[in-house]
Protein backbone atom coordinates (compact mmCIF):
# COMPACT_ATOMS: atom_id res chain seq x y z
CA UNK A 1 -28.12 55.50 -25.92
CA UNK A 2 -29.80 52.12 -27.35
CA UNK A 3 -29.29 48.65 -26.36
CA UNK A 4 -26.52 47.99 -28.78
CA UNK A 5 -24.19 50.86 -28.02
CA UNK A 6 -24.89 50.20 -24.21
CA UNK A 7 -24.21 46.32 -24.23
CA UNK A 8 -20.74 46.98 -26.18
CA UNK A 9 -19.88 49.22 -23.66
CA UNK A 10 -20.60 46.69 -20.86
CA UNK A 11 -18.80 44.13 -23.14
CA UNK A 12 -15.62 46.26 -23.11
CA UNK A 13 -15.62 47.28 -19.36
CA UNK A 14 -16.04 43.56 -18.48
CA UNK A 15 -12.59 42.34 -20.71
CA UNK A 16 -10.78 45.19 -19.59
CA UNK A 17 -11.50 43.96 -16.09
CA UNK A 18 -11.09 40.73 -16.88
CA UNK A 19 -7.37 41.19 -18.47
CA UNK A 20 -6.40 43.49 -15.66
CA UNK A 21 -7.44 40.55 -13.01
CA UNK A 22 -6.09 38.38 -14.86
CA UNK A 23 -2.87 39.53 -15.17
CA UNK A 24 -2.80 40.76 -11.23
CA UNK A 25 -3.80 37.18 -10.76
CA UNK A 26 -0.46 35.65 -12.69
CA UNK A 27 2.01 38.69 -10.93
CA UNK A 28 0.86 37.33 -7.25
CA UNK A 29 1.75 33.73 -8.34
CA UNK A 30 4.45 32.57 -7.37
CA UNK A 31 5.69 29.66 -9.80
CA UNK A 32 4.21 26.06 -8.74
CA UNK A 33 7.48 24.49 -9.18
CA UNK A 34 9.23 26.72 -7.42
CA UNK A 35 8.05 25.81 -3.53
CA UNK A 36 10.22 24.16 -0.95
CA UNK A 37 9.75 20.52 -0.41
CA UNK A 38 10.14 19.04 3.17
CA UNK A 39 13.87 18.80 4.56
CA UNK A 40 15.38 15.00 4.45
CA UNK A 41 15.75 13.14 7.49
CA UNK A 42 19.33 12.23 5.75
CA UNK A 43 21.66 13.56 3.18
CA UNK A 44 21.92 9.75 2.02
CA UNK A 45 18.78 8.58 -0.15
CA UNK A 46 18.51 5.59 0.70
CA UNK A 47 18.56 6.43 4.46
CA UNK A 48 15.83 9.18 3.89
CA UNK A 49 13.99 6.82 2.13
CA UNK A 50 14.00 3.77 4.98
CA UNK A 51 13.63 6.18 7.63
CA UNK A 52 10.50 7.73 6.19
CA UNK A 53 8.94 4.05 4.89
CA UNK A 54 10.03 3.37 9.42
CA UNK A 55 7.64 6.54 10.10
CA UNK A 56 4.83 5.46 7.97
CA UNK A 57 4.77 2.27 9.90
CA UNK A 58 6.28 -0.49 7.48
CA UNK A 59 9.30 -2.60 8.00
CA UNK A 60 12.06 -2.38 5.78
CA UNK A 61 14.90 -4.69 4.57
CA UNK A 62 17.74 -4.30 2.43
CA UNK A 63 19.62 -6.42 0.32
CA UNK A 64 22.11 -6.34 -2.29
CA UNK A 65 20.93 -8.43 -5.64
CA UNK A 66 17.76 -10.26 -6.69
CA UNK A 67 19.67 -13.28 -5.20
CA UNK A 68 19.49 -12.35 -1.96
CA UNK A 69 15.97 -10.26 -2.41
CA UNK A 70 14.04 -13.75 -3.47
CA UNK A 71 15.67 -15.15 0.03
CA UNK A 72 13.96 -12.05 1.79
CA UNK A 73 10.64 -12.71 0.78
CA UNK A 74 11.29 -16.24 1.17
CA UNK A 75 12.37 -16.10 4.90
CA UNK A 76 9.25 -13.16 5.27
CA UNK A 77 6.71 -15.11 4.24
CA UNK A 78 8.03 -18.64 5.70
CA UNK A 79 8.50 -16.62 9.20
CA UNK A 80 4.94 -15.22 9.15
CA UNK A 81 3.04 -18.08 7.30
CA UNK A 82 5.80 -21.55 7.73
CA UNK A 83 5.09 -21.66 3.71
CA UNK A 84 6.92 -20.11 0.52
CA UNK A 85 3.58 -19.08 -1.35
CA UNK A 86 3.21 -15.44 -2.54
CA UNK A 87 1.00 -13.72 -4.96
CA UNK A 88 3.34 -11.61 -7.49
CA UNK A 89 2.20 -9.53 -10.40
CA UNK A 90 3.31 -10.53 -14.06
CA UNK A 91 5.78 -7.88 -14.00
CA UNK A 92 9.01 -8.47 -16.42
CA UNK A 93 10.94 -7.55 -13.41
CA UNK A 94 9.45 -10.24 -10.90
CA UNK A 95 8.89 -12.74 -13.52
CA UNK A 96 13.04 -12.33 -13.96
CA UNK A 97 13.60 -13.02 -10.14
CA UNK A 98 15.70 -16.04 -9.42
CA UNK A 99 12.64 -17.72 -7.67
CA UNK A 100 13.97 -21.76 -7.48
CA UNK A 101 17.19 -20.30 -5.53
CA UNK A 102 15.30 -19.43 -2.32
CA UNK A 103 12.08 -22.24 -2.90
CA UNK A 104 9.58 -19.14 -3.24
CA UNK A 105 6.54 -20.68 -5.54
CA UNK A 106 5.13 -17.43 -6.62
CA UNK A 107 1.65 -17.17 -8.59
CA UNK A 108 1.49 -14.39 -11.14
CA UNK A 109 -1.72 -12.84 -11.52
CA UNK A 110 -4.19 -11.00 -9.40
CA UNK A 111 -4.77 -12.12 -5.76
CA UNK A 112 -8.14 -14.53 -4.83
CA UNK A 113 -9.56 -14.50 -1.40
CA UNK A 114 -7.40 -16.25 1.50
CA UNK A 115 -3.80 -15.79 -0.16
CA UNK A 116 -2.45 -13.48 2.63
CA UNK A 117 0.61 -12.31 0.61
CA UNK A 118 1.13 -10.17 -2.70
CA UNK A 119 4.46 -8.70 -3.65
CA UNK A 120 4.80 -5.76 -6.14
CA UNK A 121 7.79 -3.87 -7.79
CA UNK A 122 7.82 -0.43 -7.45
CA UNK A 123 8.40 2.08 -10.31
CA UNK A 124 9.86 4.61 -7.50
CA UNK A 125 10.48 4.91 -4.41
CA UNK A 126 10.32 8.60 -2.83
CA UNK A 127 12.12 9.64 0.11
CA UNK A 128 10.21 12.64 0.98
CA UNK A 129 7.31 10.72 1.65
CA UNK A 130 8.75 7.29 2.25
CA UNK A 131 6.24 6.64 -0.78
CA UNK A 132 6.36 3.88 -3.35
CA UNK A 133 5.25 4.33 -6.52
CA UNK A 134 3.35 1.40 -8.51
CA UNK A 135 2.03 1.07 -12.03
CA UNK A 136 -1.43 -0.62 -12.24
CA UNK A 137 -2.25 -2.28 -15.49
CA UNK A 138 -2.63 -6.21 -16.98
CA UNK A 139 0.86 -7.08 -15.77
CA UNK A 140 0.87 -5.46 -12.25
CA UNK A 141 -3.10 -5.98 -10.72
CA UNK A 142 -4.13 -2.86 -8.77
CA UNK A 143 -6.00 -5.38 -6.26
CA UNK A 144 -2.11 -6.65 -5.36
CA UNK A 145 -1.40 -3.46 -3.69
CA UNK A 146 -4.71 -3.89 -1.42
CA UNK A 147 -6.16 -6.73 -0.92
CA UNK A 148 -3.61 -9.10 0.80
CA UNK A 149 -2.95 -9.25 4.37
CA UNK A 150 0.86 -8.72 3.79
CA UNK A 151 1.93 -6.38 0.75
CA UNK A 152 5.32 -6.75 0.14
CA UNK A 153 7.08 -4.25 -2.19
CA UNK A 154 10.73 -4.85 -3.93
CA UNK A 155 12.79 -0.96 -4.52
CA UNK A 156 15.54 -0.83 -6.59
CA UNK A 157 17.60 1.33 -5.02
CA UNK A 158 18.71 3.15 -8.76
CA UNK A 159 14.94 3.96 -8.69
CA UNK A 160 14.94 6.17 -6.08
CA UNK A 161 14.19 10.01 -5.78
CA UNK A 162 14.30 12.42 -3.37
CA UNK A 163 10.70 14.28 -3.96
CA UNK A 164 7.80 14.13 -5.63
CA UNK A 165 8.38 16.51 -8.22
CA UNK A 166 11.25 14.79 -9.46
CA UNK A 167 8.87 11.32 -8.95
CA UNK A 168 6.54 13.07 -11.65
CA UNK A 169 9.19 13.92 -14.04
CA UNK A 170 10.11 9.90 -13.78
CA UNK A 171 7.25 9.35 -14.25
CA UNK A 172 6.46 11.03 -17.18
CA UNK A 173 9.86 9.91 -18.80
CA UNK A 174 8.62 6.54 -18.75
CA UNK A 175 5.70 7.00 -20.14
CA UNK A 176 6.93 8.80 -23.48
CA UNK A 177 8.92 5.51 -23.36
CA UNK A 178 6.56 2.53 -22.61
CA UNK A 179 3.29 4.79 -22.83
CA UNK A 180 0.62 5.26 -20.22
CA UNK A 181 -0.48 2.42 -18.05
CA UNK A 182 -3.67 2.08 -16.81
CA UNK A 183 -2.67 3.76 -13.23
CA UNK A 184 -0.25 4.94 -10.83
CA UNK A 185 -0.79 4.07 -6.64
CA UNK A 186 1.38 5.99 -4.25
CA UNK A 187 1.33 4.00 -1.19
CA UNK A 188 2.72 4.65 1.95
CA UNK A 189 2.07 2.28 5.22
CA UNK A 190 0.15 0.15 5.62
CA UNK A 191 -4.17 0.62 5.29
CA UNK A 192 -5.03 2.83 8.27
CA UNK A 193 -8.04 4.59 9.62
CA UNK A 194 -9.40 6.45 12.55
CA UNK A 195 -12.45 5.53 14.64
CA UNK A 196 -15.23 8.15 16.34
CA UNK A 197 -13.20 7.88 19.85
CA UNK A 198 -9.29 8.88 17.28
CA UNK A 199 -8.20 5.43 17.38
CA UNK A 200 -5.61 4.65 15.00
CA UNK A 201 -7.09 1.01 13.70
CA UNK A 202 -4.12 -0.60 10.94
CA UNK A 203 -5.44 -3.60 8.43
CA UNK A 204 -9.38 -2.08 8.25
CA UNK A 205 -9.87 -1.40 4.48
CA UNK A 206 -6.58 -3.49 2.89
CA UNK A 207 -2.62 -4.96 4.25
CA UNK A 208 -2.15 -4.75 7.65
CA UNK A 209 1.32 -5.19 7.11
CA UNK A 210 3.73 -3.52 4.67
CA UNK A 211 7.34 -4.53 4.33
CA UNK A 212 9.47 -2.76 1.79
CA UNK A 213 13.08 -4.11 0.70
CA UNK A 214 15.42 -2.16 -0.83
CA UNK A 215 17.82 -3.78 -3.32
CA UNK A 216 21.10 -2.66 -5.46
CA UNK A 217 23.84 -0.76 -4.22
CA UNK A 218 23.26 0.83 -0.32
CA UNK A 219 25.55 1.93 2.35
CA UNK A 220 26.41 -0.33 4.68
CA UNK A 221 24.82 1.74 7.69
CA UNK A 222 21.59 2.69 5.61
CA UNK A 223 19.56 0.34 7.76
CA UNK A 224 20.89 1.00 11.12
CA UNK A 225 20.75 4.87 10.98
CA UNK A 226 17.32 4.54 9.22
CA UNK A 227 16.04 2.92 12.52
CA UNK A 228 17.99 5.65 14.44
CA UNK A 229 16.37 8.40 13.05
CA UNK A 230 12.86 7.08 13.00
CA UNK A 231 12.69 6.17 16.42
CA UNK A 232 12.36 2.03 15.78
């Protein structure tokens, strides 16, 4: 047998392998959308949602318009820092917030060393994780979301979904209709990390603090059975 007759016989073994793995391969898959995600601490979303920001060691606040959202982050920041200074990014939907009701002086833009307070707008938020999700781009600085001492994020409550699958399918949604920004961050708690002796340490690489509020239409007990269920 020469070299040419042997190597086409090698050449044929190997693909048949090759399809016959391969197709054992896609039979003992199961399908990756088809996997179930962890149970909710509630039924409600908004309650799932609190309780799981409560676990992940942020505070939460709800509200029920932008009115009363701008007097939030007013009385936050005046109760941690006796002024009404915050860093916000140019978002369309902070730049619309009724900021001369509640005396907050916002600066758009990216935060500078020594401003201890940057407020966001979340794209989602995600009760299975107690995650918010956050465009990065020109309009919303990725340094906002950890940088600052205090990282406050505003949640329309409309904008929330139960897992992250469905979070992904938001996601892409908006992007076939406002295109790709330049980033997504998923955050959830505040910046945490672990020393050689296990000690939690919160604050070491970005906000030591992370407050969420939740705005738009939410039940009336939301809050209260949020704390309930997380313990707080």
């Amino acid at each position: 047998m020469n070299n040419s007759a042997r190597s086409e016989i090698f050449a044929r073994l190997r693909h048949a392998c090759q399809s016959a793995e391969a197709e054992n391969i896609q039979r003992a898959l199961p399908p990756t959308d088809s996997a179930p995600g962890a149970p909710l601490p509630s039924d409600d979303l908004a309650t799932a949602f609190l309780t799981n920001v409560l676990k992940n060691q942020g505070t939460v606040e709800c509200v029920a318009n932008r009115s009363a959202a701008v007097k939030a982050l007013a009385d936050y920041v005046y109760r941690h820092f006796r002024s009404h200074r915050l860093v916000a990014g140019n978002d369309a939907n902070l730049a619309a917030m009724p900021w001369r009701e509640a005396g907050v002086l916002p600066r758009f833009g990216a935060i500078e060393p020594g401003e201890p307070v940057a407020l966001s707008y979340a794209l989602l938020g995600i009760a299975e994780t107690g995650a918010t999700a956050l465009q990065t781009g020109k309009a919303n600085p990725a340094v906002n979301n950890f940088l600052s001492e205090h990282h406050l994020v505003l949640v329309d409550s409309s904008r929330l979904v139960a897992t992250m699958e469905q979070a992904w399918a938001r996601i892409r949604q908006e992007m076939n209709k406002s295109g790709r920004p330049r980033g997504y961050n998923f955050i959830a708690g505040p910046s945490s990390t672990g020393d050689i002796e296990g000690q939690l340490v919160y604050g070491a690489h970005g906000p030591r603090n992370w407050h969420v509020i939740l705005m738009g239409d939410i039940a009336a007990t939301a809050l209260e059975d949020a704390r309930a269920l997380a313990g707080k």
